[in-house]
Protein backbone atom coordinates (compact mmCIF):
# COMPACT_ATOMS: atom_id res chain seq x y z
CA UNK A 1 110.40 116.78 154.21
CA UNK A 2 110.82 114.39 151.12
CA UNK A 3 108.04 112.82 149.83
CA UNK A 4 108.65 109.41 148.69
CA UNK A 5 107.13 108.02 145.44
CA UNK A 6 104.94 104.97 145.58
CA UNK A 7 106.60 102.04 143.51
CA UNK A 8 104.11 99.72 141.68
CA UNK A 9 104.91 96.22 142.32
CA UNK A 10 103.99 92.58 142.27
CA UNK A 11 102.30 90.96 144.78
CA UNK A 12 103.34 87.75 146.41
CA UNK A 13 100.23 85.95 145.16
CA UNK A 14 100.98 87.32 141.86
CA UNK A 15 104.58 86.02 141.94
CA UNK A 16 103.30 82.63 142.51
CA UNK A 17 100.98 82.80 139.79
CA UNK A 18 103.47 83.72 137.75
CA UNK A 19 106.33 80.69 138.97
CA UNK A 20 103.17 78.48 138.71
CA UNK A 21 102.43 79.15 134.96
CA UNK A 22 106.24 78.84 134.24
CA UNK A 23 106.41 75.90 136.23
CA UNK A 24 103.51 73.97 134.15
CA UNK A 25 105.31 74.98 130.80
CA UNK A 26 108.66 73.78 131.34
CA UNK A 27 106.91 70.21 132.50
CA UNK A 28 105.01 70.38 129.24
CA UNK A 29 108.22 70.81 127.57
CA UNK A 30 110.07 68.34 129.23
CA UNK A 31 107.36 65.60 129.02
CA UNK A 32 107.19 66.82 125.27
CA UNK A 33 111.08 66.01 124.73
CA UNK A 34 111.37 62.78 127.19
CA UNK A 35 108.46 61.20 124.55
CA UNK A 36 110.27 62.07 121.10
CA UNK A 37 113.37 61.27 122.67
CA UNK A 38 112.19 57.35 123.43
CA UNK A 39 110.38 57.18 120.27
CA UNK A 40 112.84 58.52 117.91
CA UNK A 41 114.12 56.55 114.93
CA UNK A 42 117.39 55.69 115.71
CA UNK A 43 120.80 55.68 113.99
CA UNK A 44 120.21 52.43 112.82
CA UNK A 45 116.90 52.80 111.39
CA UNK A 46 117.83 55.15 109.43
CA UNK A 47 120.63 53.59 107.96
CA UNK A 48 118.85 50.77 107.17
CA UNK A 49 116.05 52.63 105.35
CA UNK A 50 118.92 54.53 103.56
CA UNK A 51 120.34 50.90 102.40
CA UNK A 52 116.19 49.60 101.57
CA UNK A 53 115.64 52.89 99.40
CA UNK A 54 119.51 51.94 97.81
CA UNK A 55 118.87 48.36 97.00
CA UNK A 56 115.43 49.30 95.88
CA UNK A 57 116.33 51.98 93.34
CA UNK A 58 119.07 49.53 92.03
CA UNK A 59 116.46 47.12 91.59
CA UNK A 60 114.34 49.01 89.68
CA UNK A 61 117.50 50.30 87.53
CA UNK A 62 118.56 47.35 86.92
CA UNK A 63 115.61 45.38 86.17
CA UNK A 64 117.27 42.49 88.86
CA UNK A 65 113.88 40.75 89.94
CA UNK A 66 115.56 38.38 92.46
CA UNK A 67 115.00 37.24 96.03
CA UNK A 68 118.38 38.69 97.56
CA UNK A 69 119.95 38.35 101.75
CA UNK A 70 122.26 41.44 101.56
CA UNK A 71 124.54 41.85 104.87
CA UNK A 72 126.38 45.11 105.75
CA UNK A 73 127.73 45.87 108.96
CA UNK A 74 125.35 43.53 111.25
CA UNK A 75 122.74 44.31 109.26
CA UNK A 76 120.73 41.59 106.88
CA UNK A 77 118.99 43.38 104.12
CA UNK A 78 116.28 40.55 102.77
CA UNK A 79 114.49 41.82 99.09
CA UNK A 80 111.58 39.39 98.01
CA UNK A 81 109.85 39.68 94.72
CA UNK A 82 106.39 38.15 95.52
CA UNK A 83 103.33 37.55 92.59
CA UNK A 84 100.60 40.50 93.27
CA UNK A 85 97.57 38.00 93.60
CA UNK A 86 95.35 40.38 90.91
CA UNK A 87 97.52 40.46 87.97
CA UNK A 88 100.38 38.28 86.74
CA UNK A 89 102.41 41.53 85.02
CA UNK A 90 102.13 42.87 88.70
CA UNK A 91 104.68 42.62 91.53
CA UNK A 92 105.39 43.20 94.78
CA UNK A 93 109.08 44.16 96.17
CA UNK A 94 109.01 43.34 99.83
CA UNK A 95 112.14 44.74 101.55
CA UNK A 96 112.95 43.88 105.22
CA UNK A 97 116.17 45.26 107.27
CA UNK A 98 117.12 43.00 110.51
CA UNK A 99 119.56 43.57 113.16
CA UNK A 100 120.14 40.47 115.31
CA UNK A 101 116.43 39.33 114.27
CA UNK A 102 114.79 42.77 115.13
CA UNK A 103 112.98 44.33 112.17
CA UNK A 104 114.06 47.68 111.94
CA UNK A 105 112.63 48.32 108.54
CA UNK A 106 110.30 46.93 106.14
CA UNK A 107 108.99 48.30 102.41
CA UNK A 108 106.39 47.40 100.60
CA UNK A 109 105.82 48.42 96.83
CA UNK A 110 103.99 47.25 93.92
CA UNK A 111 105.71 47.19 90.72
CA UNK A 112 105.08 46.69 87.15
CA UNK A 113 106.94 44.21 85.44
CA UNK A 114 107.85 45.08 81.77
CA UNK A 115 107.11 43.22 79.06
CA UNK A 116 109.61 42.53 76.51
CA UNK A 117 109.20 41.08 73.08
C-alpha cells in the first residue's frame, strides 16, 4: 500500500486574508496616483516658471529695472519692479505668468539695488 504524504497548504480563510491585504494596497496605490495625477504641475506651469526664472536672471544680469508684459506662445509674462516699503535701496521683482487670465505662476524676490557713483 502507498502511503501518501500530507501537503501543507493554505486555507480558504487564509487565502482571503491574503486577497484582502492585496486588495487594500493596490486601492492605496491607486488613490495615491489618482491625487498626484490631478494635482500635478502641468506642462504649462512649468514652462512658464522656466520663462519667470529666464527673464529674472536676465534682469538681474542686466541691471534692466523695468516694468515689462512679455508674450510667448499664449503666454503673458508681466515683471514689476515695486519700492520695498522699509528701505529705498530695496526692491521687489514681482513676476506673474498668465494664460488666458489664469495665473499659472507668480515670483516674488527682494533685491538690492546698486548704487553707483
Amino acid at each position: 500500500m502507498v502511503k501518501l504524504k500530507k501537503i501543507r497548504a493554505f486555507t480558504i480563510l487564509e487565502s482571503m486574508v491574503a486577497m484582502v491585504i492585496v486588495m487594500i494596497a493596490f486601492g492605496l496605490t491607486s488613490v495615491t496616483l489618482i491625487n498626484i495625477a490631478s494635482s500635478g504641475i502641468t506642462k504649462e506651469k512649468q514652462q512658464a516658471a522656466a520663462l519667470a526664472k529666464l527673464i529674472r536672471n536676465e534682469t538681474l544680469q542686466e541691471s534692466r529695472y523695468l516694468d515689462e508684459t512679455i508674450t510667448f506662445e499664449n503666454m503673458t509674462i508681466e515683471k514689476m519692479i515695486v519700492a520695498h516699503p522699509l528701505s529705498g535701496e530695496l526692491k521687489i521683482l514681482q513676476i506673474e505668468a498668465y494664460k488666458d487670465k489664469e495665473k499659472l505662476f507668480e515670483s516674488k524676490e527682494i533685491i538690492l539695488m546698486n548704487q553707483e557713483l
